[in-house]
N, C-alpha and C. Protein backbone atom coordinates (compact mmCIF):
# COMPACT_ATOMS: atom_id res chain seq x y z
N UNK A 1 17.02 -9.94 -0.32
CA UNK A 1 17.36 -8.53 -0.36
C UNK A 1 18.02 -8.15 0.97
N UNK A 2 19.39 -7.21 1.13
CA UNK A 2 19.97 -7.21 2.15
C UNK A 2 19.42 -5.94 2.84
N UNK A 3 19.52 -5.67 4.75
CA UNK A 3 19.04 -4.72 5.17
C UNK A 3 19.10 -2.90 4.49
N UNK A 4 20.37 -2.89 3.64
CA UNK A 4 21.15 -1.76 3.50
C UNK A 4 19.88 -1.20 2.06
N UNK A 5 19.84 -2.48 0.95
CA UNK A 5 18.57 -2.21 0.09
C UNK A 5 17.54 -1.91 0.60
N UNK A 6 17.20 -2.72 1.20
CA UNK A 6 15.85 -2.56 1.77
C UNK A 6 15.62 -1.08 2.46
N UNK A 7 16.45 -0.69 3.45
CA UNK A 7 16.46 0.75 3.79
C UNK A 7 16.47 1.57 3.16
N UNK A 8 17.12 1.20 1.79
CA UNK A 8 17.17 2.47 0.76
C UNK A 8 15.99 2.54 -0.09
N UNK A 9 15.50 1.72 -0.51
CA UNK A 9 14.01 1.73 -1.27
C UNK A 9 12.82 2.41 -0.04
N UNK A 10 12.91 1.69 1.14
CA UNK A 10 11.85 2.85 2.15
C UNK A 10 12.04 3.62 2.31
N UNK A 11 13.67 4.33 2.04
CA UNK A 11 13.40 5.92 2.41
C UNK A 11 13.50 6.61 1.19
N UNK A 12 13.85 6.00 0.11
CA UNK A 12 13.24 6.64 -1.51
C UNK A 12 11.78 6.67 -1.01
N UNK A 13 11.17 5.75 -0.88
CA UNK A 13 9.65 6.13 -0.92
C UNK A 13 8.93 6.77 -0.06
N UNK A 14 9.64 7.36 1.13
CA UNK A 14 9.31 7.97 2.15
C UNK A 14 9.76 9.46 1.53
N UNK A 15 10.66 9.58 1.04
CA UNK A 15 11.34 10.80 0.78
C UNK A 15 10.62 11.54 -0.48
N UNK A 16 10.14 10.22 -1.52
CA UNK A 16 9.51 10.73 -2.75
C UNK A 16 8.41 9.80 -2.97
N UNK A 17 7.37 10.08 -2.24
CA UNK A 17 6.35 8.90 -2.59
C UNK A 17 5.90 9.24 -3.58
N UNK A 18 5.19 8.05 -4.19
CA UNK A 18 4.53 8.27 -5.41
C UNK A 18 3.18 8.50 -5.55
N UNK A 19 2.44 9.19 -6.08
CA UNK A 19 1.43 9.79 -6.39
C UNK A 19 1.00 10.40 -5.21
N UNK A 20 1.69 11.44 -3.92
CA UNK A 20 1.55 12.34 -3.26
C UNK A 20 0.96 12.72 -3.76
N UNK A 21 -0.64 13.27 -2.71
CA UNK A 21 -1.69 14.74 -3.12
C UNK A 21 -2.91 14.55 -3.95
N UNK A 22 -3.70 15.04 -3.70
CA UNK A 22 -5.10 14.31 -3.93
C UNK A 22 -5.25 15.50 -4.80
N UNK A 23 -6.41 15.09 -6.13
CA UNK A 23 -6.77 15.75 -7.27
C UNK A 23 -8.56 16.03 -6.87
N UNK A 24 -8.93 17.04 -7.83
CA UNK A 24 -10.19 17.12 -7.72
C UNK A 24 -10.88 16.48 -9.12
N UNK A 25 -11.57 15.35 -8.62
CA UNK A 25 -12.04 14.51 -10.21
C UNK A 25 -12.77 13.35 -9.61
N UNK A 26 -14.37 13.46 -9.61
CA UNK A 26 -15.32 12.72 -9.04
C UNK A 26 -15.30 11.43 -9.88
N UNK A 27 -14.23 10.73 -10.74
CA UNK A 27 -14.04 9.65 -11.10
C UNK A 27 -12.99 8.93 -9.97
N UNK A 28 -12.78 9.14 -8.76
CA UNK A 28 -12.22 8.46 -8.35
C UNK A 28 -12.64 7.99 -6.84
N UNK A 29 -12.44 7.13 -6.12
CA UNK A 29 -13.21 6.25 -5.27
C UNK A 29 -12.38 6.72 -4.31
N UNK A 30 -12.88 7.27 -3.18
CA UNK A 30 -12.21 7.79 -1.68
C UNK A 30 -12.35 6.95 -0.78
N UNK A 31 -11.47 7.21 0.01
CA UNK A 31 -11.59 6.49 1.13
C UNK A 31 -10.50 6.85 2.09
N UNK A 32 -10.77 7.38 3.45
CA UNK A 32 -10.11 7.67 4.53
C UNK A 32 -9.75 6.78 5.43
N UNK A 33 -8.27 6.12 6.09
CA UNK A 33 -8.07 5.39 6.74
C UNK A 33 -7.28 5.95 7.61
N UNK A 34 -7.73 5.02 9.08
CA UNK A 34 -6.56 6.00 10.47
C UNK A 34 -6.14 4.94 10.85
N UNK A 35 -5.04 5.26 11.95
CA UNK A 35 -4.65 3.75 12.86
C UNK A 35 -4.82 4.21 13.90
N UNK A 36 -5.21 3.64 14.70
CA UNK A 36 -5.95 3.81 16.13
C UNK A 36 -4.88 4.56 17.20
N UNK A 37 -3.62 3.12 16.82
CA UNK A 37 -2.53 3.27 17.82
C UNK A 37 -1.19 4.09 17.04
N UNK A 38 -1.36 5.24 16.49
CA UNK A 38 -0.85 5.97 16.13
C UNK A 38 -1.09 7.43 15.47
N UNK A 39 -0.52 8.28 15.04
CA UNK A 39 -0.92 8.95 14.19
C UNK A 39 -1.16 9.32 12.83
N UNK A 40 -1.18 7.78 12.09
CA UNK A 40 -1.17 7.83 10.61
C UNK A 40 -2.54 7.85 10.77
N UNK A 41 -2.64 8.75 9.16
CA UNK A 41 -3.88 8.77 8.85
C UNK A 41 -3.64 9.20 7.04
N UNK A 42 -4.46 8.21 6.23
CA UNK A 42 -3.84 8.39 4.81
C UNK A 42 -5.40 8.07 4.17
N UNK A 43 -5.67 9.54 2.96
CA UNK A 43 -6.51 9.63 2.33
C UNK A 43 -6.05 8.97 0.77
N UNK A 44 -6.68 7.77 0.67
CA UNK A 44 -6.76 7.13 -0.71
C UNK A 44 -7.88 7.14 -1.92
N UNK A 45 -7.19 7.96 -2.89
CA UNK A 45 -8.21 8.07 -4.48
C UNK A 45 -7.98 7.00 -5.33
N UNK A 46 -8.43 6.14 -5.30
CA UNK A 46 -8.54 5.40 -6.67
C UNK A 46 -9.49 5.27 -7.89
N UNK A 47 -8.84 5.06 -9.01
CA UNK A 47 -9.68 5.48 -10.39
C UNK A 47 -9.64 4.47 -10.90
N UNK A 48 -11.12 3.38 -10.72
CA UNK A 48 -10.57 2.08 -11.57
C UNK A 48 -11.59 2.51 -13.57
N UNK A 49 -11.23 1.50 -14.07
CA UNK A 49 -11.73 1.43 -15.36
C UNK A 49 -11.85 0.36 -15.88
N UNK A 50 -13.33 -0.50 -15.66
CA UNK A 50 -13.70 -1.57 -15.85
C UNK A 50 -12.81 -2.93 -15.44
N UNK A 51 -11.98 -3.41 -15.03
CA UNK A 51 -11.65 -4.62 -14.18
C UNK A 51 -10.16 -4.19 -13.77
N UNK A 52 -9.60 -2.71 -13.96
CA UNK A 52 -8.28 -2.25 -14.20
C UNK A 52 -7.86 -1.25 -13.41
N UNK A 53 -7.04 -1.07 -12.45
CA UNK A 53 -6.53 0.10 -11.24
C UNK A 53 -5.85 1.07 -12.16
N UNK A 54 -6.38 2.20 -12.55
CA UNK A 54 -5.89 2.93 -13.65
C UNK A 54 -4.70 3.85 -12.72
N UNK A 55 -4.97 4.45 -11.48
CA UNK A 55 -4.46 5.62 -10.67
C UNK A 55 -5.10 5.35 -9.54
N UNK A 56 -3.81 5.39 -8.53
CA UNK A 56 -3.90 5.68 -7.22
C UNK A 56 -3.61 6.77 -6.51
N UNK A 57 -4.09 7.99 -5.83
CA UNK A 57 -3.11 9.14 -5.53
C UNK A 57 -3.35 9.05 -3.62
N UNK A 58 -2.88 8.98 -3.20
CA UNK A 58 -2.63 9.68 -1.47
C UNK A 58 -2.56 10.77 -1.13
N UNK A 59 -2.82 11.46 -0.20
CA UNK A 59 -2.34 12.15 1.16
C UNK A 59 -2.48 11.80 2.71
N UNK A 60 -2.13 12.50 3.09
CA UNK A 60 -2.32 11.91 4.50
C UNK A 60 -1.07 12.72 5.46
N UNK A 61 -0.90 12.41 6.80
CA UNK A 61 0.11 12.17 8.04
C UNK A 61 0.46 11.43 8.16
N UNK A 62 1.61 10.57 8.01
CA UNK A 62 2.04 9.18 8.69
C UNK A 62 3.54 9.30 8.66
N UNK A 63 3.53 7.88 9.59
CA UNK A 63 5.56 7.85 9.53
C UNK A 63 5.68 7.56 8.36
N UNK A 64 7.09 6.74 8.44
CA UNK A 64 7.74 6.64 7.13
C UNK A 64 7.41 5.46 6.68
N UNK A 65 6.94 3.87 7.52
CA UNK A 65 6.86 3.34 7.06
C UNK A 65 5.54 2.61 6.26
N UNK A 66 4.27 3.54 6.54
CA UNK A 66 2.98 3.76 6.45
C UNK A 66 3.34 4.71 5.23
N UNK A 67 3.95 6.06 5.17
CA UNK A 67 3.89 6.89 3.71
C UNK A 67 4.71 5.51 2.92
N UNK A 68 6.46 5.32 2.96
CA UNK A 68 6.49 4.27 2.15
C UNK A 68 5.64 2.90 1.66
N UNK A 69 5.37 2.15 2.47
CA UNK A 69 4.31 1.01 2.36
C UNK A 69 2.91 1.35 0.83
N UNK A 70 2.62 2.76 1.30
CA UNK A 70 1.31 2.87 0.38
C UNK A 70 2.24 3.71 -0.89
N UNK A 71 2.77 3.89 -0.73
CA UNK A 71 3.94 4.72 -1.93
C UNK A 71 4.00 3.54 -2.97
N UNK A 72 4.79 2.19 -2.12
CA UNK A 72 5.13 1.07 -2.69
C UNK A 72 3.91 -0.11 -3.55
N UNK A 73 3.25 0.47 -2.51
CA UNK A 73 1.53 -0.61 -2.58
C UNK A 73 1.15 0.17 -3.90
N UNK A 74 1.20 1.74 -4.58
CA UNK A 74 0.20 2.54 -5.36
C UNK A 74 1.50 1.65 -6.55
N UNK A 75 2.44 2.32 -6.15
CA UNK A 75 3.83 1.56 -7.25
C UNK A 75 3.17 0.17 -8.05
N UNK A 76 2.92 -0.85 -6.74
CA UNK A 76 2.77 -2.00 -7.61
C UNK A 76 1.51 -2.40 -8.23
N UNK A 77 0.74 -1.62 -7.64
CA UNK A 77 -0.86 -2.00 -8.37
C UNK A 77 -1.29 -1.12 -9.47
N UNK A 78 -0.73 0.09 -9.91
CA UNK A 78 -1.27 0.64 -10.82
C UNK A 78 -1.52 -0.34 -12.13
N UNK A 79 -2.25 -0.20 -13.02
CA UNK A 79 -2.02 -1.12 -14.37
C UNK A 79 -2.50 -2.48 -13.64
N UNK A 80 -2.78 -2.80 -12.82
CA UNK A 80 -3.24 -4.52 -12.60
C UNK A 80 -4.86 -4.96 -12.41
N UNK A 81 -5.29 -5.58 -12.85
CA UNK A 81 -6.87 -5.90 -12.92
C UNK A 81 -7.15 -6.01 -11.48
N UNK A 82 -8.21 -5.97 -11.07
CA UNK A 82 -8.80 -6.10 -9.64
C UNK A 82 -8.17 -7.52 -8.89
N UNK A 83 -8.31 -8.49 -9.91
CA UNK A 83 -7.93 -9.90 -9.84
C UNK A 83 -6.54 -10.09 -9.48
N UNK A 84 -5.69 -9.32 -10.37
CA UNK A 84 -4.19 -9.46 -9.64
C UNK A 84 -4.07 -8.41 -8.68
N UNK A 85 -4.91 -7.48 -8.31
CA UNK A 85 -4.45 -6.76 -7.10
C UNK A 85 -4.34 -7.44 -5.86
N UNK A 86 -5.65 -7.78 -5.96
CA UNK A 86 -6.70 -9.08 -4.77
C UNK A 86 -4.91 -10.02 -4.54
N UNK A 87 -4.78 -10.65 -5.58
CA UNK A 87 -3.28 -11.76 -5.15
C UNK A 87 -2.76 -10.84 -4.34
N UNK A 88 -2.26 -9.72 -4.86
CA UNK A 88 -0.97 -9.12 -4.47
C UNK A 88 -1.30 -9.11 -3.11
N UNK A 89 -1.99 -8.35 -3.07
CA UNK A 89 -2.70 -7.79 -1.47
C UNK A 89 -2.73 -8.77 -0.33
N UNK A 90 -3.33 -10.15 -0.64
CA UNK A 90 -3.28 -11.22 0.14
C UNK A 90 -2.34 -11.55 -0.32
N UNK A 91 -1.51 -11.73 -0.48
CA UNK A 91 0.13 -12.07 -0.62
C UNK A 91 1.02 -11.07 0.77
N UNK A 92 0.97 -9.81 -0.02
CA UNK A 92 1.50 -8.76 1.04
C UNK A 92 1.09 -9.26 2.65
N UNK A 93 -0.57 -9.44 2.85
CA UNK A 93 -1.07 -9.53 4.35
C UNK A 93 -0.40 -11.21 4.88
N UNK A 94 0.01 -11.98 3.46
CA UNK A 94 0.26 -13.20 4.03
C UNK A 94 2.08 -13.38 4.68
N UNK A 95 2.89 -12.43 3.70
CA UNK A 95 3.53 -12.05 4.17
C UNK A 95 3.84 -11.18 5.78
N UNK A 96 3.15 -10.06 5.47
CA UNK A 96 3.26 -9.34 6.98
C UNK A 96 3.15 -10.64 8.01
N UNK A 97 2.18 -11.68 7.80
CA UNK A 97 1.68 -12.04 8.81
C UNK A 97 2.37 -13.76 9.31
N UNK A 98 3.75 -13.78 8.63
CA UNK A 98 4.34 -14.53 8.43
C UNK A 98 3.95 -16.38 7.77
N UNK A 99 3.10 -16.02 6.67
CA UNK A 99 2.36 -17.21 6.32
C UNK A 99 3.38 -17.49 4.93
N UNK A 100 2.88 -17.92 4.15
CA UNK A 100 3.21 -18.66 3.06
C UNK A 100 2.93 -17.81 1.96
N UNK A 101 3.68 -17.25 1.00
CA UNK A 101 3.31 -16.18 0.27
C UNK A 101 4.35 -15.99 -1.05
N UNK A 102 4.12 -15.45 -2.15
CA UNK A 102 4.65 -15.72 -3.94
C UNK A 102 5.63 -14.38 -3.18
N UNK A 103 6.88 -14.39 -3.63
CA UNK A 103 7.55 -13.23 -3.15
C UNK A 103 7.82 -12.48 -4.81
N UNK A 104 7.75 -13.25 -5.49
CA UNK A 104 7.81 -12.55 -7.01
C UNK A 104 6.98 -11.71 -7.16
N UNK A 105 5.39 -11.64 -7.01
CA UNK A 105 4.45 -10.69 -7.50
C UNK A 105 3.94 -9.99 -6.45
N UNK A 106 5.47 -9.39 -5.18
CA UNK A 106 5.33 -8.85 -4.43
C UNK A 106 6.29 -7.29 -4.63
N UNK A 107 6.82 -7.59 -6.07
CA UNK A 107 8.37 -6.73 -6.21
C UNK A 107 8.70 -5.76 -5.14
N UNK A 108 8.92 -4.28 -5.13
CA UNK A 108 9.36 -3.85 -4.14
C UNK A 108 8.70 -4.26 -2.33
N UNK A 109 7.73 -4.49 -2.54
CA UNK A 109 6.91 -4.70 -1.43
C UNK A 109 7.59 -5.78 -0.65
N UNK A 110 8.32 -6.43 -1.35
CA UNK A 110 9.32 -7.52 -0.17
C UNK A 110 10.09 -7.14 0.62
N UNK A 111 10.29 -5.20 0.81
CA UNK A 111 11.23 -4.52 1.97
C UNK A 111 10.44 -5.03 3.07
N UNK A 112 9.14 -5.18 3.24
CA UNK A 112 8.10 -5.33 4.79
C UNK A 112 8.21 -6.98 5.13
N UNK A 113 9.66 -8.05 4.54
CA UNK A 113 9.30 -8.97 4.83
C UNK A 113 9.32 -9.07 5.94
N UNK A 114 10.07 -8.77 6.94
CA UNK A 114 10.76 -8.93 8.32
C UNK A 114 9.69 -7.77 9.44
N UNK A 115 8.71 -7.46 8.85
CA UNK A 115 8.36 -6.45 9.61
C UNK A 115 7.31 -7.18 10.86
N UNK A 116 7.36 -8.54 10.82
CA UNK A 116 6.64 -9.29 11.94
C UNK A 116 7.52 -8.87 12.85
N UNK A 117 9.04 -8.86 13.23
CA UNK A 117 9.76 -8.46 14.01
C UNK A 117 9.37 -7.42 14.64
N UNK A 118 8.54 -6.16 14.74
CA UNK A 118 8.17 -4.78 14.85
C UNK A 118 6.76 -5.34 14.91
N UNK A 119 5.94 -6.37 15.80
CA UNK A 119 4.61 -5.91 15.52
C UNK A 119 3.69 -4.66 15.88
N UNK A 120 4.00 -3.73 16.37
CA UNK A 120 3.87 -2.39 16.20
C UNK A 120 3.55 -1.38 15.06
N UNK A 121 4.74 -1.98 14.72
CA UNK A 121 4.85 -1.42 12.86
C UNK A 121 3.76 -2.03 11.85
N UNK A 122 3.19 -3.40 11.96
CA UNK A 122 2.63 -3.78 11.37
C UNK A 122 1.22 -3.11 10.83
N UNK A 123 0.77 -2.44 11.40
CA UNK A 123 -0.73 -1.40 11.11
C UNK A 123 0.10 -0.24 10.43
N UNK A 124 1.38 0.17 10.48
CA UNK A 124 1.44 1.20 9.93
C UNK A 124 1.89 0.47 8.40
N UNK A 125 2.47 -0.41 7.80
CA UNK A 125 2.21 -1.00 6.84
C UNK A 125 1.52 -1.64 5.99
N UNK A 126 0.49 -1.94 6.95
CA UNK A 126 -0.41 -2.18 6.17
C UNK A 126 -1.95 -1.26 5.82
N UNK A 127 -2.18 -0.15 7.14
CA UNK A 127 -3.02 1.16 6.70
C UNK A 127 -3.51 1.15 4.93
N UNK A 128 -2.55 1.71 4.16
CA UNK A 128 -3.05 1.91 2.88
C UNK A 128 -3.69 0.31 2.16
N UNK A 129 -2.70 -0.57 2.21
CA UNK A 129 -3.28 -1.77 1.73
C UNK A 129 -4.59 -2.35 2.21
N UNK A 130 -5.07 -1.81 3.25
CA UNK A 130 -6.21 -1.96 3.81
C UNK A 130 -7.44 -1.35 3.29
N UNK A 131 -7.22 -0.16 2.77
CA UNK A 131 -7.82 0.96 2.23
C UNK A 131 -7.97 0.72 0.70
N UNK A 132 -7.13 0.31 -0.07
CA UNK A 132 -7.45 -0.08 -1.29
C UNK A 132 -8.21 -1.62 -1.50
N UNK A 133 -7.95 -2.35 -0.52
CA UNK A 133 -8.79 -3.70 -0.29
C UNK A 133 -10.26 -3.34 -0.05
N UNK A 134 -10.76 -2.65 0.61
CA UNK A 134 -11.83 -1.81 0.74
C UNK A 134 -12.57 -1.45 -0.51
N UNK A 135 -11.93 -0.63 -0.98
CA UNK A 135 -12.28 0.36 -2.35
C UNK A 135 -12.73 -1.05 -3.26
N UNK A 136 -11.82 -1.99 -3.59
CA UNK A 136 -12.00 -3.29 -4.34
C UNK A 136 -13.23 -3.92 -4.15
N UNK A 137 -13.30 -4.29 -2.88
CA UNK A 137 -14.56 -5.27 -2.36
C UNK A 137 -15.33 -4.26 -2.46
N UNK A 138 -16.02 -3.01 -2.23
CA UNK A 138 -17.23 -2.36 -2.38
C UNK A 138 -17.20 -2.40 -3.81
N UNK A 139 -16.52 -2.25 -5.37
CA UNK A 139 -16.72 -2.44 -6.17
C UNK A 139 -17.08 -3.46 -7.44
N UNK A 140 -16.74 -4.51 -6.71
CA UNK A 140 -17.03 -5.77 -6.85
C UNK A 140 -18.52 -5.89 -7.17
């Protein structure tokens, strides 16, 4: 994927993230995440239904590449069993972290390949994915 795509899918998702804004509906699993060395901070609802990520919704403060990242992250996990989230997720962190990783069942999420370059950036991309890894393992 060339830089010019890649820029344009993060700032679609920065510009229009997906499932912006938190609902009131005690079927869904909270969880507040900050980054130390910045000012993101992103509130994650998830609604699972027996082995299945039904809905993810956000809010929060963050840059662009922390709102895109979890925009992209809610994008690809909705509809996936706990089991293929778990891949995705350690895929994504194996990526960020320049390891060995399926780039197919990463779809949009392959804009953050290069983001080892920026290790700075790296907590702000991965914030939300951190937060739904969470939500997973306590439900387990």
């Amino acid at each position: 994927m060339d830089q010019n795509m890649k820029r344009s899918i993060i700032l679609e998702h920065y510009q229009n993230p997906k499932n912006k804004g938190l609902i009131e509906d005690e079927t869904y699993i909270k969880i507040n995440m900050n980054n130390d060395s910045c000012i993101d901070e992103v509130n994650l609802m998830v609604k699972l239904e027996k082995d299945k990520i039904i809905d993810v919704r956000f809010d929060g403060e963050a840059c662009a590449i922390c709102t895109s990242s979890t925009s992209i992250m809610i994008d690809t996990l909705i509809g996936k069993s706990i089991k293929e989230a778990e891949e995705i997720i350690n895929n994504f962190y194996n990526m960020i972290d320049e390891k060995e990783y399926k780039e197919d069942i990463l779809e949009q999420a392959n804009v953050y390949n290069d983001i080892y370059k920026q290790p700075n950036r790296k907590k702000c991309a991965l914030l939300g994915w951190w937060g739904i890894e969470k939500i997973l393992k306590k439900e387990q």
